[in-house]
Protein backbone atom coordinates (compact mmCIF):
# COMPACT_ATOMS: atom_id res chain seq x y z
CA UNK A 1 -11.91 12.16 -0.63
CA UNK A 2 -10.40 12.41 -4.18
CA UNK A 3 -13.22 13.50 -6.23
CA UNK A 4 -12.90 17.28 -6.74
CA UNK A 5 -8.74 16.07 -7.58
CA UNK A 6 -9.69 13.67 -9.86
CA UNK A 7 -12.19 15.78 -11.92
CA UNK A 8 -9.87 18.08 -11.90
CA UNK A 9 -7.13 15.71 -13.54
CA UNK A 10 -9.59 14.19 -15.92
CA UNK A 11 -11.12 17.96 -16.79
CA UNK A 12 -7.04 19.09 -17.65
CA UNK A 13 -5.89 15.75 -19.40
CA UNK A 14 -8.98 14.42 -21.03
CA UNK A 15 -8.54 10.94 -19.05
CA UNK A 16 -7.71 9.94 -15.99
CA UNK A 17 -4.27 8.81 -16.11
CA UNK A 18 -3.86 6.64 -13.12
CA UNK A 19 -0.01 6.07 -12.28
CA UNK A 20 -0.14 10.53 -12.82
CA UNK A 21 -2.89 10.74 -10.81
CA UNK A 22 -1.45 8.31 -7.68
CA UNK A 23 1.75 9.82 -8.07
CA UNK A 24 0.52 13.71 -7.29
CA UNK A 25 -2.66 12.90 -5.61
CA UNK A 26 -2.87 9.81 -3.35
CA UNK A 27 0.69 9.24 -2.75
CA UNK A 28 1.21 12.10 -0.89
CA UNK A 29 -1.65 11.73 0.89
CA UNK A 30 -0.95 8.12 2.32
CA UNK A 31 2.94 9.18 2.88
CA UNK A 32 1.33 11.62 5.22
CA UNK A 33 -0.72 9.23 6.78
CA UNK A 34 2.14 7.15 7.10
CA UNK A 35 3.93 9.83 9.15
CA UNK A 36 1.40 10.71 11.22
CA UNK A 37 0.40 6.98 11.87
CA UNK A 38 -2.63 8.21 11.34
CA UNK A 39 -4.62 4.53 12.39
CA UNK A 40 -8.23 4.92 11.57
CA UNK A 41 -7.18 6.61 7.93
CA UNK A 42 -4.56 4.13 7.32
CA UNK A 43 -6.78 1.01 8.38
CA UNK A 44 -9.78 2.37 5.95
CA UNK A 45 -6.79 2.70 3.54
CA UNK A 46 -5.33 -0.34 3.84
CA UNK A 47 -8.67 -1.96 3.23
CA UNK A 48 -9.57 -0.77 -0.25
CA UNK A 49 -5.81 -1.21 -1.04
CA UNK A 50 -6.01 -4.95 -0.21
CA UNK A 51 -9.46 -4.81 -2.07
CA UNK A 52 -7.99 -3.10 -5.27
CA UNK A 53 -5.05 -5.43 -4.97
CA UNK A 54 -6.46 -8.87 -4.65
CA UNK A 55 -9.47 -8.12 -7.01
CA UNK A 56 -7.73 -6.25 -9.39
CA UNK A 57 -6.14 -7.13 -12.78
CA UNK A 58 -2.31 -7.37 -13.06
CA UNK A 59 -2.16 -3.79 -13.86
CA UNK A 60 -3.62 -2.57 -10.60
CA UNK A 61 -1.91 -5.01 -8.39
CA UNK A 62 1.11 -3.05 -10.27
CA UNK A 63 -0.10 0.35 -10.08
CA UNK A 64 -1.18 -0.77 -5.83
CA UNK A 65 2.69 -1.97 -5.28
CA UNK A 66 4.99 0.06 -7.25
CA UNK A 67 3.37 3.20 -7.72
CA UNK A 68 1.09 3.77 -4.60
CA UNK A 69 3.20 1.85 -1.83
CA UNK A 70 6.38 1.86 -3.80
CA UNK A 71 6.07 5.43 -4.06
CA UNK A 72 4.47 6.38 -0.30
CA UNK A 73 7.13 4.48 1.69
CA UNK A 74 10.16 4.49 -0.56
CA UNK A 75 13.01 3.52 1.12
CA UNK A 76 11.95 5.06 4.50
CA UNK A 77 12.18 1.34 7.26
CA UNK A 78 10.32 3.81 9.60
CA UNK A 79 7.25 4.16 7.36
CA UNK A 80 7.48 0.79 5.68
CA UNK A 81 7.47 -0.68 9.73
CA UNK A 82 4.22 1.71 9.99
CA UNK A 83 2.46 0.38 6.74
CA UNK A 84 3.38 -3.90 8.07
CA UNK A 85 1.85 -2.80 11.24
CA UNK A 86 -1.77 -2.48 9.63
CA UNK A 87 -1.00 -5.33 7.08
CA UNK A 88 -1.95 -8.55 9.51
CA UNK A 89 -4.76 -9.06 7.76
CA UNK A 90 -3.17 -8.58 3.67
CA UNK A 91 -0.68 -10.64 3.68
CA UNK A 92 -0.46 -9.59 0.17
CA UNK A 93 -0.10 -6.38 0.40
CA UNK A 94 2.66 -7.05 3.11
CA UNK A 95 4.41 -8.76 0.88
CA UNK A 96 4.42 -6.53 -2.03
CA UNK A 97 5.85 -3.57 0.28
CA UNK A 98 8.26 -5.98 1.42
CA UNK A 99 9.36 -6.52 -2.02
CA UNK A 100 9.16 -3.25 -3.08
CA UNK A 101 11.15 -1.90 -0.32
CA UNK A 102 14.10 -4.06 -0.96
CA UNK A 103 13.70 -2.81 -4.51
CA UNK A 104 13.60 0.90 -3.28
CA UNK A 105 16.53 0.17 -0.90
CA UNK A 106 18.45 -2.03 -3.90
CA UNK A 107 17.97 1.20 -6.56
CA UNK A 108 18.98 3.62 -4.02
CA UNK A 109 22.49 1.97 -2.67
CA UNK A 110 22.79 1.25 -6.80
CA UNK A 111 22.65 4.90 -7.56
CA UNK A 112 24.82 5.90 -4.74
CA UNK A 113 27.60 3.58 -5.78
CA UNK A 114 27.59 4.40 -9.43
CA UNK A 115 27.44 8.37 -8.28
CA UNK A 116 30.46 7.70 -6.17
């Protein structure tokens, strides 16, 4: 699904650079899908994600919670309610957008305060 936007990214930076390439590639794309409740996208998603994330080094697991989930659902409760609902299986992964949502939620009220 991402292979003519990943050659693309590795033909224009030499590399693939990963958190770059979630961040303007596949985070959109799953924020969508998270919008649309799109289920039979967002359950074949869910599955490598839990794959990625429980196989993974630390740096994926990080790249998998902050950067792709972090990142899709931000501080949205409407689209972090959508991701749990496919997440009875990955606990994991339920978890880390759990955490990461409080996070999101945490940075936001943090900025707001010290903007007002």
């Amino acid at each position: 699904q991402y292979k003519d936007a990943y050659r693309e990214h590795v033909a224009e930076n030499g590399s693939c650079r990963y958190v770059e390439f979630l961040e303007e590639t596949a985070t959109p794309h799953m924020r969508k899908l998270l919008q649309e409740n799109n289920k039979k996208q967002l359950e074949k998603m869910m599955d490598m994600l839990n794959e990625i994330y429980c196989s993974g080094t630390k740096e994926a697991t990080a790249l998998v919670s902050v950067v792709f989930l972090g990142e899709s659902i931000g501080d949205s409760a409407e689209l972090r309610d959508v991701a749990l609902s496919y997440m009875d299986e990955y606990r994991f992964l339920a978890v880390a957008v759990q955490n990461m949502f409080h996070r999101m939620k945490k940075t936001k009220t943090k900025k707001a305060v010290s903007k007002g």
